[in-house]
C-alpha atoms as a PDB file:
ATOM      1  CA  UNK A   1      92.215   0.751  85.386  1.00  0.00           C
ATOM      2  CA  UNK A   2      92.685  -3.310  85.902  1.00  0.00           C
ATOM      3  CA  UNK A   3      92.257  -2.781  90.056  1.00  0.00           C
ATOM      4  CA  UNK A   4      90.204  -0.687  92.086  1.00  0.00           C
ATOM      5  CA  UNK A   5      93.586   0.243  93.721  1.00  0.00           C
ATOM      6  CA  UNK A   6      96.983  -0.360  93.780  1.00  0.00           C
ATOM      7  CA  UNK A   7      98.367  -0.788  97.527  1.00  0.00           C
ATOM      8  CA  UNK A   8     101.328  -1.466  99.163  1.00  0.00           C
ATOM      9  CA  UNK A   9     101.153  -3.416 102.245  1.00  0.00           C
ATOM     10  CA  UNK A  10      98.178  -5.590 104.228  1.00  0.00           C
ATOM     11  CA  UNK A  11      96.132  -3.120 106.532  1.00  0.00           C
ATOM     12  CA  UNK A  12      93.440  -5.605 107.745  1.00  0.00           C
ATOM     13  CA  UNK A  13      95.175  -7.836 111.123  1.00  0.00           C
ATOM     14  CA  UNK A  14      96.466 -10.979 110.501  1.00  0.00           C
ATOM     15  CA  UNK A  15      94.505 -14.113 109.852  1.00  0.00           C
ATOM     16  CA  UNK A  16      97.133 -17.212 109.969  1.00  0.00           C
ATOM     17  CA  UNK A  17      95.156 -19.309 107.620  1.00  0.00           C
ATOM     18  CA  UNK A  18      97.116 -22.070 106.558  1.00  0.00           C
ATOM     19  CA  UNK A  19      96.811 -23.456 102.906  1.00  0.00           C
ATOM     20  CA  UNK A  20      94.799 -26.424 104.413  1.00  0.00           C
ATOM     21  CA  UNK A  21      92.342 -23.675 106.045  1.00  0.00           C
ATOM     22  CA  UNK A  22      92.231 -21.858 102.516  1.00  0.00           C
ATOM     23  CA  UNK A  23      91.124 -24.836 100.720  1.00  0.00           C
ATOM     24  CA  UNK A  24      88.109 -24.908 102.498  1.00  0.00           C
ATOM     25  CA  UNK A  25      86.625 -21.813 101.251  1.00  0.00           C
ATOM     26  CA  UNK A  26      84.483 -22.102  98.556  1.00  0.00           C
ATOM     27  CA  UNK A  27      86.043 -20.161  95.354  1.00  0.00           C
ATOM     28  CA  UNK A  28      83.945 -17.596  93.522  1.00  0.00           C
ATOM     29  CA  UNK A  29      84.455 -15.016  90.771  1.00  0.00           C
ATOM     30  CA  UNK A  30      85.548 -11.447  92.482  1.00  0.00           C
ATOM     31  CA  UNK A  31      85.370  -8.522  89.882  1.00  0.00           C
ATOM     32  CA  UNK A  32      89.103  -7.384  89.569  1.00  0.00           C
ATOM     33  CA  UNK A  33      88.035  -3.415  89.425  1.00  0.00           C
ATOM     34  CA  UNK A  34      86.537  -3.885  93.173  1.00  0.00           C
ATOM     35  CA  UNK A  35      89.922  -5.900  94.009  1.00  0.00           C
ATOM     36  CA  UNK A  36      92.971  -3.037  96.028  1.00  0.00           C
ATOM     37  CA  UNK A  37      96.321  -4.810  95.521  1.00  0.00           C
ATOM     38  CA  UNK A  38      98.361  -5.790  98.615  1.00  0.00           C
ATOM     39  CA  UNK A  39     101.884  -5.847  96.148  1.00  0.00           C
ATOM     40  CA  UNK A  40     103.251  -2.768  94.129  1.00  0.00           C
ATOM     41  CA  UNK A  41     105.400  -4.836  92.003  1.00  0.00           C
ATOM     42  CA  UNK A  42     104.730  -8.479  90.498  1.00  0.00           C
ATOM     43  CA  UNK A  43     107.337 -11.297  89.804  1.00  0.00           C
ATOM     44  CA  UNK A  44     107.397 -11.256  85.783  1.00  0.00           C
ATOM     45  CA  UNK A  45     108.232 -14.945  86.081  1.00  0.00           C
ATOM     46  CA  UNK A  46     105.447 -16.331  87.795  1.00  0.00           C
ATOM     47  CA  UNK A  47     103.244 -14.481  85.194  1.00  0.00           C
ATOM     48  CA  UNK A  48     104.642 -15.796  82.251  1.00  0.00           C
ATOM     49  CA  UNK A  49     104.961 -19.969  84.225  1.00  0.00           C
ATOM     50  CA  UNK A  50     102.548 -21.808  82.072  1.00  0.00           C
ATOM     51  CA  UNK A  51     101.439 -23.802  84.916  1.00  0.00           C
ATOM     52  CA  UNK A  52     101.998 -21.071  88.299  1.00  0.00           C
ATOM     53  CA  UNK A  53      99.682 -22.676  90.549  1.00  0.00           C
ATOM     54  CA  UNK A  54     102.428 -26.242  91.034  1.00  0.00           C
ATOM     55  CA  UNK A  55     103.286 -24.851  94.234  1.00  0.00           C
ATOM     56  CA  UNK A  56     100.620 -23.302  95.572  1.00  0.00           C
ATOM     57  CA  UNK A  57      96.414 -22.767  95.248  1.00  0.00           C
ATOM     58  CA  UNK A  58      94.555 -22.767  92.031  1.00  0.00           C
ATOM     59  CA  UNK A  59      92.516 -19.787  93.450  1.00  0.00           C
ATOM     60  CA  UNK A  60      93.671 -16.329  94.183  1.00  0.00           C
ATOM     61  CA  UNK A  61      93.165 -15.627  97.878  1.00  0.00           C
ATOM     62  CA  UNK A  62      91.006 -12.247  98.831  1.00  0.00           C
ATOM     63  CA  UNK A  63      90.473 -11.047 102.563  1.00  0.00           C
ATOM     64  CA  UNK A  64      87.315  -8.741 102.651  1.00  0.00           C
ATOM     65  CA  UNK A  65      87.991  -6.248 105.364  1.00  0.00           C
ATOM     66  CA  UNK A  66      85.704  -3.188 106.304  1.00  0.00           C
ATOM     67  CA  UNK A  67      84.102  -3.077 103.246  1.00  0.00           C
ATOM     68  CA  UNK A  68      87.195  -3.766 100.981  1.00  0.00           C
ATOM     69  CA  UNK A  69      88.218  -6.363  98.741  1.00  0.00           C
ATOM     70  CA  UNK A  70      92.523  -7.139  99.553  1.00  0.00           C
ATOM     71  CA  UNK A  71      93.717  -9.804  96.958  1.00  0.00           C
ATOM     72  CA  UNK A  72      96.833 -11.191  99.532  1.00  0.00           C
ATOM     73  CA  UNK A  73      97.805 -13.493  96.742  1.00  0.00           C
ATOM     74  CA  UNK A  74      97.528 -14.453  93.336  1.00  0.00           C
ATOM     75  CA  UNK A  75      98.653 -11.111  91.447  1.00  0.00           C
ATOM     76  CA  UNK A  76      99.712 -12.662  88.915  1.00  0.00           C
ATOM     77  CA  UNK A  77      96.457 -15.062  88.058  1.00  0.00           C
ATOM     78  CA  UNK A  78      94.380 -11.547  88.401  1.00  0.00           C
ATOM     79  CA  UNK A  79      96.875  -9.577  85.953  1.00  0.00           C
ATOM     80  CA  UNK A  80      96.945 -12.504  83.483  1.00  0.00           C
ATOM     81  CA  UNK A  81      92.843 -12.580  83.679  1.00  0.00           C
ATOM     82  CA  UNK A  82      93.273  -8.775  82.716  1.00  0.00           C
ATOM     83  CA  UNK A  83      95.862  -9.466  79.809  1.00  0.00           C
ATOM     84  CA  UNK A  84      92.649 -11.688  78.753  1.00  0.00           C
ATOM     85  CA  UNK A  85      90.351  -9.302  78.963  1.00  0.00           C
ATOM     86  CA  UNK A  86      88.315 -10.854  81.546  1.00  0.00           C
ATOM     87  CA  UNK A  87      86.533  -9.071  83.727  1.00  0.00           C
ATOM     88  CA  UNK A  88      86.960 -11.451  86.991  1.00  0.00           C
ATOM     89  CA  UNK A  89      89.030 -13.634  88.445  1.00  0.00           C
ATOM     90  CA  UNK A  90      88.223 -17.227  91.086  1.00  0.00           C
ATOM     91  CA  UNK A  91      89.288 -16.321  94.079  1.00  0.00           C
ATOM     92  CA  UNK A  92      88.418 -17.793  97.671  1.00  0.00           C
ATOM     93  CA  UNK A  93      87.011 -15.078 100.148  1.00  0.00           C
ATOM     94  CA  UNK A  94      87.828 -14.365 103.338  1.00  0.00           C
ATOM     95  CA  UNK A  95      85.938 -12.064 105.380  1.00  0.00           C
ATOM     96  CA  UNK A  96      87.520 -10.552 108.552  1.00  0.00           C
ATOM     97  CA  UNK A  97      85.406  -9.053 111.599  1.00  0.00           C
END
């Protein structure tokens, strides 16, 4: 199993970080097996762009709520770590009270 678990929505409340708030979180490698998805399905075209990250961050973007690791965006940067049989992706962290 690539993920710890595969989920469907976003239970922890919302944040509203903007992409200007994002970039000031440090990045730092996240194991993908402790990682529960936020998307069931993935857009097959933004996996296979050679360069994905033009319109948005480099890093996948993880909210750590009540003990849980969410990865709210970048699917497709942690499935294409997995296709390359790494064992972690860079992610920026954000942890929720």
């Amino acid at each position: 199993m690539i993920f710890k678990r595969v989920g469907e929505s976003r239970p922890y409340p919302p944040h509203e970080y903007t992409q200007k708030q994002w970039a000031l979180i440090a990045p730092s490698q996240v194991r993908l097996d402790d990682l529960v998805t936020t998307k069931r399905n993935l857009d097959l075209e933004a996996l296979l762009e050679e360069d994905s990250t033009f319109y948005g961050d480099l890093f996948a973007h993880v909210i750590e709520w009540k003990g849980e690791l969410y990865l709210e965006d970048g699917l497709h940067r942690a499935l294409r770590a997995a296709l390359q049989q790494r064992l972690t992706v860079h992610a920026r962290v954000l942890r929720l009270q």
